[in-house]
N, C-alpha and C. Protein backbone atom coordinates (compact mmCIF):
# COMPACT_ATOMS: atom_id res chain seq x y z
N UNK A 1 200.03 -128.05 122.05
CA UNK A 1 200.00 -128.00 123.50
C UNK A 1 198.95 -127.00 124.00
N UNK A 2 198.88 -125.66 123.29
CA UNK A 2 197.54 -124.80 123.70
C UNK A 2 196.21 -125.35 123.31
N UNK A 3 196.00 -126.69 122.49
CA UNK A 3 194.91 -127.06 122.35
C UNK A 3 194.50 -127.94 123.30
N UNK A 4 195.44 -129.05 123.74
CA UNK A 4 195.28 -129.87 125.03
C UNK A 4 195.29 -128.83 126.41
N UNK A 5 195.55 -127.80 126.47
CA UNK A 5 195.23 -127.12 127.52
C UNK A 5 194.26 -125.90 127.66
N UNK A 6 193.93 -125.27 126.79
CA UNK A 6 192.89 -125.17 126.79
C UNK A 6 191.56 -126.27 126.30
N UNK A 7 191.57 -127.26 126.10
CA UNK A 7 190.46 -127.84 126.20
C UNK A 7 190.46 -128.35 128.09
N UNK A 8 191.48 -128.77 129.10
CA UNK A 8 191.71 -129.34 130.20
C UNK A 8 190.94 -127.98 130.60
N UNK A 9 191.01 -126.82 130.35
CA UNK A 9 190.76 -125.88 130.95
C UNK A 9 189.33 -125.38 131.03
N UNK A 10 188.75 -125.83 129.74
CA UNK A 10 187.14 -125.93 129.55
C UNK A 10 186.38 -126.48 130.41
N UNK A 11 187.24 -128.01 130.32
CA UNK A 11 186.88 -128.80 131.22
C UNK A 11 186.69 -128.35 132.48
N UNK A 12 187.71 -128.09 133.35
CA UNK A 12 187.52 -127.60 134.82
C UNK A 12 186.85 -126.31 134.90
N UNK A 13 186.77 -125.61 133.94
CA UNK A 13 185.73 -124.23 134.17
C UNK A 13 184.02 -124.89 134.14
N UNK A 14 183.98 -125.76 133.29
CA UNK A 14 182.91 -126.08 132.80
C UNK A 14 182.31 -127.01 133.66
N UNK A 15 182.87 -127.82 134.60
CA UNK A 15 182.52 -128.89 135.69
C UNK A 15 182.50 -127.54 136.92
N UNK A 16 183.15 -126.65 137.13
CA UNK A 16 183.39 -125.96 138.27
C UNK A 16 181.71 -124.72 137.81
N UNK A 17 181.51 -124.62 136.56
CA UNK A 17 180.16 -123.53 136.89
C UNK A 17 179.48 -124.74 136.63
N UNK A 18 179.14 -125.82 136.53
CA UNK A 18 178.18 -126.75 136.57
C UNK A 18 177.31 -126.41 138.40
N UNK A 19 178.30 -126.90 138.66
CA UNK A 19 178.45 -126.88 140.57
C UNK A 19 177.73 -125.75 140.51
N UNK A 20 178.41 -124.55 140.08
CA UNK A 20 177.13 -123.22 140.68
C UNK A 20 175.86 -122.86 140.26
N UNK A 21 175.88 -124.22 138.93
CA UNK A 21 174.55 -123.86 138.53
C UNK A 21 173.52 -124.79 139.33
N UNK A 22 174.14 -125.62 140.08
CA UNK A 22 173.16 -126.81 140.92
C UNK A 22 173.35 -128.21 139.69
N UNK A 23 173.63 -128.41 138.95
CA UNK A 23 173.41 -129.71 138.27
C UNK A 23 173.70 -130.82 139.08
N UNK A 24 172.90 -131.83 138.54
CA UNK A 24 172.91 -132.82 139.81
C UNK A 24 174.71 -133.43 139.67
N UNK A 25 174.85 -134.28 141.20
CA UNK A 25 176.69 -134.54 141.09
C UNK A 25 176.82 -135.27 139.87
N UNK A 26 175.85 -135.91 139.61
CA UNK A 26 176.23 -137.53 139.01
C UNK A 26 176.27 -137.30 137.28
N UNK A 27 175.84 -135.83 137.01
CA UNK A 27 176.42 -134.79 135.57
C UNK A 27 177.41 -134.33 135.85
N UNK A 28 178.23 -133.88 136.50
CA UNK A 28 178.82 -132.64 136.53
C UNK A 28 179.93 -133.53 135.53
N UNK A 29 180.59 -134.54 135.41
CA UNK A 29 181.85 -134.81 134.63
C UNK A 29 181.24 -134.74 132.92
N UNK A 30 179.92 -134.90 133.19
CA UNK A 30 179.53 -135.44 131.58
C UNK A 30 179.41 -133.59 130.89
N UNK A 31 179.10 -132.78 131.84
CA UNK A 31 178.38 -131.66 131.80
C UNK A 31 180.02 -130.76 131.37
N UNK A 32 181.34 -131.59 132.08
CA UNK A 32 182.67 -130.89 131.77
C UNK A 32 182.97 -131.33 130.75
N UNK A 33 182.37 -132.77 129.77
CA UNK A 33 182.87 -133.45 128.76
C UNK A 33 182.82 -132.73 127.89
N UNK A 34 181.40 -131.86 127.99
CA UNK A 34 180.51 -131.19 126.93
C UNK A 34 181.25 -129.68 126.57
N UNK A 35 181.22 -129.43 127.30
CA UNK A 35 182.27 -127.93 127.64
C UNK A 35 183.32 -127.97 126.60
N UNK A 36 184.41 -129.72 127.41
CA UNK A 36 185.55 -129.39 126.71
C UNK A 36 185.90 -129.93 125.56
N UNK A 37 184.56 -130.27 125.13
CA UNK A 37 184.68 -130.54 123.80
C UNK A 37 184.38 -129.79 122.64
N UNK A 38 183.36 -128.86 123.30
CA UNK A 38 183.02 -127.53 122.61
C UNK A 38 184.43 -126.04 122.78
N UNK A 39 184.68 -126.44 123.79
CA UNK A 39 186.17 -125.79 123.80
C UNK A 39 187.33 -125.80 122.96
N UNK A 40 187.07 -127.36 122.78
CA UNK A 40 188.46 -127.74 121.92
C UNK A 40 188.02 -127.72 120.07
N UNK A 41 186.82 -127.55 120.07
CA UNK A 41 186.30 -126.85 118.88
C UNK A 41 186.68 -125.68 118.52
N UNK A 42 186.36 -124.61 119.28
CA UNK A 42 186.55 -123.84 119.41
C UNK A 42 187.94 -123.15 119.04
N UNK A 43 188.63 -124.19 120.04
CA UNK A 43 190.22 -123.64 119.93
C UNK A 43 191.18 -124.04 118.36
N UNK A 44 190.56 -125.37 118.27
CA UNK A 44 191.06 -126.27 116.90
C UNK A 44 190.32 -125.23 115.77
N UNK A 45 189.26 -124.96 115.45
CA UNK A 45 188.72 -124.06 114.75
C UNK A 45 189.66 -122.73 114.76
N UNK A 46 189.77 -122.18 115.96
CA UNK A 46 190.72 -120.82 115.44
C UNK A 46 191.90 -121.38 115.06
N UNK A 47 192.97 -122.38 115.83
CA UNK A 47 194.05 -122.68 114.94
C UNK A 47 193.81 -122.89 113.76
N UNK A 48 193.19 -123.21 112.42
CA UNK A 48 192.45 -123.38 111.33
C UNK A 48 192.32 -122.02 110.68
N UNK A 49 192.47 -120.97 111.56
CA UNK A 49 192.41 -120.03 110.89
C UNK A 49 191.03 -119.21 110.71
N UNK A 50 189.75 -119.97 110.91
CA UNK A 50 188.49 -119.42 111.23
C UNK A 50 188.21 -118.50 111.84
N UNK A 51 187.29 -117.90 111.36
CA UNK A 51 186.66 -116.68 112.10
C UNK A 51 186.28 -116.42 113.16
N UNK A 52 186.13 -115.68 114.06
CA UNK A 52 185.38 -116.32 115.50
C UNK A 52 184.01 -116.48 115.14
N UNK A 53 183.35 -115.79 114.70
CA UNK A 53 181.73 -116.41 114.53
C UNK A 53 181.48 -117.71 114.26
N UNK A 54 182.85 -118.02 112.68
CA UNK A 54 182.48 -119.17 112.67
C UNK A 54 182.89 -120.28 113.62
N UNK A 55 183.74 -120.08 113.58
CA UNK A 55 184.60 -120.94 115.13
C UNK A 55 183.12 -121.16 116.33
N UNK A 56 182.64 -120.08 116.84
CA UNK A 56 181.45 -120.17 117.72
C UNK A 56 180.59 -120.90 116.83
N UNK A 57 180.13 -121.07 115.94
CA UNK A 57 179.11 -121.52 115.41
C UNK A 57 179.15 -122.91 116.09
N UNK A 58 180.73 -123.65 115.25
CA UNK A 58 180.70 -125.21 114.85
C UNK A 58 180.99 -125.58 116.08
N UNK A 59 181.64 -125.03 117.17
CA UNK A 59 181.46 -125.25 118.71
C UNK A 59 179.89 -125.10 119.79
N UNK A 60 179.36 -124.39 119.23
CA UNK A 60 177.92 -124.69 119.68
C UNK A 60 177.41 -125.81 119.28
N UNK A 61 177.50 -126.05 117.46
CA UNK A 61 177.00 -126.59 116.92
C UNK A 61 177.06 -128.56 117.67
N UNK A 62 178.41 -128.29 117.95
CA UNK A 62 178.87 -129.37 118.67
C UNK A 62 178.75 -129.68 120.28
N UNK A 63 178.44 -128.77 120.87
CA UNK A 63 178.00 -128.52 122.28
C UNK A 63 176.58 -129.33 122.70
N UNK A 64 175.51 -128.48 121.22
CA UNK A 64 174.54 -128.75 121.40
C UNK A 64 174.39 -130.58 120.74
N UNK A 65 175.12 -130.90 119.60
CA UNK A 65 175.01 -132.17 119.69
C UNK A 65 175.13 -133.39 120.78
N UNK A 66 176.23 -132.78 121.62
CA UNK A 66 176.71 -133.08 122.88
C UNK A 66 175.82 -133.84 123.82
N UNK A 67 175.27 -132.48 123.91
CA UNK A 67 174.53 -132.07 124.84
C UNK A 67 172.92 -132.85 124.84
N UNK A 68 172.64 -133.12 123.25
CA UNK A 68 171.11 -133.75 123.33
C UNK A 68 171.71 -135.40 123.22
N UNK A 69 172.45 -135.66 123.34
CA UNK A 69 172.79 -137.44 122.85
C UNK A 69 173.26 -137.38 124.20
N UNK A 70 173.77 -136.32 125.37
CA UNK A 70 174.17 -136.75 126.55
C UNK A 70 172.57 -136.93 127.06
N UNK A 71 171.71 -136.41 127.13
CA UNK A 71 170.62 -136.14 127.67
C UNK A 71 169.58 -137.24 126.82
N UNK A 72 169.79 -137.88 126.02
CA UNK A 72 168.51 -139.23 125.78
C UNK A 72 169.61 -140.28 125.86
N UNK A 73 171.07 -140.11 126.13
CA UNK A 73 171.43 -141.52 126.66
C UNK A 73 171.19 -141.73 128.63
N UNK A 74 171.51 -140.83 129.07
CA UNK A 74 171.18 -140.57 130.83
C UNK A 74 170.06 -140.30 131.00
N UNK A 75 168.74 -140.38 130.09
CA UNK A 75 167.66 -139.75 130.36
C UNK A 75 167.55 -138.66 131.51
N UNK A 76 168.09 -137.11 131.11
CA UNK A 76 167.98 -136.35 131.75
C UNK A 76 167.71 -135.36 131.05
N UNK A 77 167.79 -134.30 131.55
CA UNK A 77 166.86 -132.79 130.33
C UNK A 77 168.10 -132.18 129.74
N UNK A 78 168.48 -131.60 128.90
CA UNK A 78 168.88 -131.21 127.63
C UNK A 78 169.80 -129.89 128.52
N UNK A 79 169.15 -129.57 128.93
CA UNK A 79 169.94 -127.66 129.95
C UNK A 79 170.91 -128.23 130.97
N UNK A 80 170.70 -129.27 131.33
CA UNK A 80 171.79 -130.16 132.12
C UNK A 80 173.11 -129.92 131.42
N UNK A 81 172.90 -130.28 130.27
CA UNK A 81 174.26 -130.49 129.69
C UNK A 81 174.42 -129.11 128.65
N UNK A 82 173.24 -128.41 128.63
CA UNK A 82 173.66 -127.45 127.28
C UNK A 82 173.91 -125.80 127.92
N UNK A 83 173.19 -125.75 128.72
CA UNK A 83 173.72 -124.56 129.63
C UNK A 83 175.08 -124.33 130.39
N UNK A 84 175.91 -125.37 131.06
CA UNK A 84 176.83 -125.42 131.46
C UNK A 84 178.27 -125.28 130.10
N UNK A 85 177.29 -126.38 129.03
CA UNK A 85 178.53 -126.30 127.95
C UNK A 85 178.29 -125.20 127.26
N UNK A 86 177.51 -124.74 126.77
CA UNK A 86 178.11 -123.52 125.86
C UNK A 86 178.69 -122.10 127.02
N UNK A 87 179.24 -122.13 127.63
CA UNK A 87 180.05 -121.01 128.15
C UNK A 87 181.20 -120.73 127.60
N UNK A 88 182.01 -121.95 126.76
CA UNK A 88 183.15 -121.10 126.12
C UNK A 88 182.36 -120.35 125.29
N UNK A 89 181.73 -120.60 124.48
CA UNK A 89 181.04 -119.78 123.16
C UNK A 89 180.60 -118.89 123.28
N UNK A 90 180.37 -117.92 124.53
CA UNK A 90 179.52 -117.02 124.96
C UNK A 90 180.75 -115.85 124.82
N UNK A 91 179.79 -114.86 123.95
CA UNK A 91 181.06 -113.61 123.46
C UNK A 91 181.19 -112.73 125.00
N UNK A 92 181.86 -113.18 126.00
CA UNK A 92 181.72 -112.36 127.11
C UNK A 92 182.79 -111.41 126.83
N UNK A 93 183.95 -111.40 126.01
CA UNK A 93 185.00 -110.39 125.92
C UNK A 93 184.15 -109.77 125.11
N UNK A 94 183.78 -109.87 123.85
CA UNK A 94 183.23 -109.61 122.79
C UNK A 94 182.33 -108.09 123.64
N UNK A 95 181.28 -108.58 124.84
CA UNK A 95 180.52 -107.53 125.32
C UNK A 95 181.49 -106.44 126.04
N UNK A 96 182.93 -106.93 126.70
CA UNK A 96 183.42 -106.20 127.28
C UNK A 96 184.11 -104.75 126.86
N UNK A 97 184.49 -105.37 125.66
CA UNK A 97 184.91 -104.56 124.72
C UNK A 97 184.14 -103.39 124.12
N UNK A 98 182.95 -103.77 124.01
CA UNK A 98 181.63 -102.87 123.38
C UNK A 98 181.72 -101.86 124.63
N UNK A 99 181.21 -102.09 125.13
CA UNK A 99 181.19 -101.04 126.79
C UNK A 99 183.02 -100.38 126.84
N UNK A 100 183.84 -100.80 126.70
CA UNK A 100 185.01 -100.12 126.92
C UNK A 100 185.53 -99.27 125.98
N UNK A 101 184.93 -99.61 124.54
CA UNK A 101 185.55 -98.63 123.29
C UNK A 101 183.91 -97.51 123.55
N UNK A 102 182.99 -97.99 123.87
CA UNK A 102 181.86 -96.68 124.20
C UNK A 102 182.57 -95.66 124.81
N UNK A 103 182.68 -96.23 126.36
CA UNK A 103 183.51 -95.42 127.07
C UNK A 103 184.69 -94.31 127.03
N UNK A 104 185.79 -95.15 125.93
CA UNK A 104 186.62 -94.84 125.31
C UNK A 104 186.13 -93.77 124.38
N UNK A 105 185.87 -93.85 123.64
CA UNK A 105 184.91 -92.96 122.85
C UNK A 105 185.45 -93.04 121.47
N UNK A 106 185.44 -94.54 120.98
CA UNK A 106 185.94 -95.05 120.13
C UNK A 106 185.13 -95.94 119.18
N UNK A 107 184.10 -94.98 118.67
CA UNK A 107 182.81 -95.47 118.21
C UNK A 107 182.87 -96.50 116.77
N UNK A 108 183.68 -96.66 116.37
CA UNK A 108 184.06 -97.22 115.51
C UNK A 108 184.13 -98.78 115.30
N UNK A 109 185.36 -98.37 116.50
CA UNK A 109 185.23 -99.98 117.39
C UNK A 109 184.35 -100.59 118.08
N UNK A 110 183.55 -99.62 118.33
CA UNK A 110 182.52 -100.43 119.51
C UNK A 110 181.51 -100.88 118.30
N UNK A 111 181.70 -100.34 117.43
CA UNK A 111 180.39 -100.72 116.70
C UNK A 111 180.71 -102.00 115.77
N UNK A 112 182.19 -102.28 115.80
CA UNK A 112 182.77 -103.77 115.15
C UNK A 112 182.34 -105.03 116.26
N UNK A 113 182.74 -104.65 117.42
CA UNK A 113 182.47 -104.92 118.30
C UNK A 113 181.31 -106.03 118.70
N UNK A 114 180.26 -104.82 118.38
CA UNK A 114 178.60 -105.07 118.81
C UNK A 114 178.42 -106.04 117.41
N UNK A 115 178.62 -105.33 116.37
CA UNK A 115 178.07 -106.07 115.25
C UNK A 115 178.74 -107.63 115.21
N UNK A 116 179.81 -107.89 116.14
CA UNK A 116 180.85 -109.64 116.22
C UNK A 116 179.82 -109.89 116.90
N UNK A 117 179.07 -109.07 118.22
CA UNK A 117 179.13 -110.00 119.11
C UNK A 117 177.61 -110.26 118.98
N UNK A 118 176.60 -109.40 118.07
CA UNK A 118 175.84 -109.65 117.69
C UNK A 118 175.57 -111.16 116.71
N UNK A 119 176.60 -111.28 115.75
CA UNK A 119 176.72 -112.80 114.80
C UNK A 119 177.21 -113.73 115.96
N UNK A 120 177.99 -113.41 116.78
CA UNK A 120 178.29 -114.81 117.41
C UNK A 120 177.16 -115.60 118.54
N UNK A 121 176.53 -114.42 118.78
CA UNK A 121 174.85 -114.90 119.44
C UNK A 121 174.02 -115.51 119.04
N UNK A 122 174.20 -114.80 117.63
CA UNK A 122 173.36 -115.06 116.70
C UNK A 122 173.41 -116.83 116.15
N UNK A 123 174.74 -116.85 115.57
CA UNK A 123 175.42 -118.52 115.73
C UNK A 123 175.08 -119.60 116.74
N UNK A 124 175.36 -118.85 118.14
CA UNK A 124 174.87 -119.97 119.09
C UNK A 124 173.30 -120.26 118.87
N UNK A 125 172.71 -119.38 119.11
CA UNK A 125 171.08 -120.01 119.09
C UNK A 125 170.92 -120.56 117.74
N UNK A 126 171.22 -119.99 116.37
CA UNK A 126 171.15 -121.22 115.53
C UNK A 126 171.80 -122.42 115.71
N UNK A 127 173.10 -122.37 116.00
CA UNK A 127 173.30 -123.84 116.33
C UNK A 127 172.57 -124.81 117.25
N UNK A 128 171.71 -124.20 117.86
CA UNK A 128 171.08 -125.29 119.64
C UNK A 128 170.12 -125.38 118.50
N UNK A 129 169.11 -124.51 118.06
CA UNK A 129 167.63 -124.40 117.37
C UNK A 129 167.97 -126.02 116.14
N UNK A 130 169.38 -125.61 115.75
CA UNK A 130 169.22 -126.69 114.47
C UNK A 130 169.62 -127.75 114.97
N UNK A 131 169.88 -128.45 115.97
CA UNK A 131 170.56 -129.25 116.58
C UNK A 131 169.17 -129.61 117.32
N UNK A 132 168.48 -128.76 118.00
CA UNK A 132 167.10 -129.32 118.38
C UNK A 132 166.06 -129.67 117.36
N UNK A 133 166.26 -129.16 116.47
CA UNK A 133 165.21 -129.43 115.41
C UNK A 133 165.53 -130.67 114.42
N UNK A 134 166.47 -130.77 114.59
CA UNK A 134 166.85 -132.17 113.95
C UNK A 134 166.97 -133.66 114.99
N UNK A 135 166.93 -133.06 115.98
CA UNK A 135 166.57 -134.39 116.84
C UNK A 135 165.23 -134.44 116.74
N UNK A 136 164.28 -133.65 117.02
CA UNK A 136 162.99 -133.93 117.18
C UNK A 136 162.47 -134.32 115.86
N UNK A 137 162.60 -133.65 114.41
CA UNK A 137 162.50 -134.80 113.20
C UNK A 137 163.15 -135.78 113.43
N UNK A 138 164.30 -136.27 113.57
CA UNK A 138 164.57 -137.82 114.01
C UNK A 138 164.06 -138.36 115.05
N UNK A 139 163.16 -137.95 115.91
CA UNK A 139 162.51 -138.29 116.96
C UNK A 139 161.32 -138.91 116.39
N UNK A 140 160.37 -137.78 115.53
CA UNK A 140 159.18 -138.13 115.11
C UNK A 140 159.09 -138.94 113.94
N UNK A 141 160.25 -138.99 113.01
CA UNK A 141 160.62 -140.14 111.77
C UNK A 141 160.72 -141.51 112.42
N UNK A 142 161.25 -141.91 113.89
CA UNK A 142 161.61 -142.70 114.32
C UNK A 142 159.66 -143.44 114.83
N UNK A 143 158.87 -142.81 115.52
CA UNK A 143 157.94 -142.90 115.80
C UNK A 143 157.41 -143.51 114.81
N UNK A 144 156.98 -142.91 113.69
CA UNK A 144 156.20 -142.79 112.40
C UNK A 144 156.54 -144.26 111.76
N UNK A 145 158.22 -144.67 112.19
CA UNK A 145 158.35 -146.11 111.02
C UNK A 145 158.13 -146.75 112.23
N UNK A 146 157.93 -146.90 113.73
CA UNK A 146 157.65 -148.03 114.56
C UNK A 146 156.00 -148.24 114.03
């Protein structure tokens, strides 16, 4: 039940910052698809027992697949759908925490902290980079045998 609701919940976060990012209307449901599917990665991955890095990884990883097969089936650009969806994946507690154990003066932690939220950044942009880079070799393999 926390997986069907937090993914519903991706969803409406993920259609609702679409809207503030300007995406055109006629994305915004495909742009929440993407979200809550990378959400429910996300969430299914930690029930699994995964790490959060890795958990972020295979939810980007899947965001960004999403996200480029939403964007050459609607012929529209790629940030349409990949900027809005990776927001679950984005270590925003992860930073909050760093700044509050500083504060705290709990250097220990902050430095577990920085170093998570450093790999889970790190994860997302590999996941978009390899997810872009493998469309565009299947792009240019596709060219090459026409």
């Amino acid at each position: 039940m926390n997986l069907l609701l937090g993914t519903v919940g991706s969803f409406v976060a993920i259609a609702c910052f679409a809207v503030l990012l300007e995406c055109p209307r006629k994305y915004l449901l495909h742009a929440g698809c993407v979200g809550a599917v990378g959400g429910g990665v996300y969430l299914f991955s930690m029930d699994l027992g995964l790490n959060v890095v890795l958990a972020s990884f295979l939810s980007a990883l899947v965001i960004a697949l999403f996200s480029h097969t939403f964007a050459r089936v609607f012929r529209a650009p790629v940030t349409i759908f990949l900027i809005p969806g990776i927001l679950p994946t984005v270590p925003g507690a992860g930073m909050y925490r760093i700044v509050y154990y500083v504060m705290a003066g709990a250097t220990k932690q902050s430095i577990y902290y920085l170093i998570q939220t450093l790999e889970i950044a790190g994860m997302i942009a590999l996941a978009i980079f390899l997810v872009g880079t493998l469309f565009s070799v299947w792009k240019r393999f596709s060219e090459i045998r026409k």
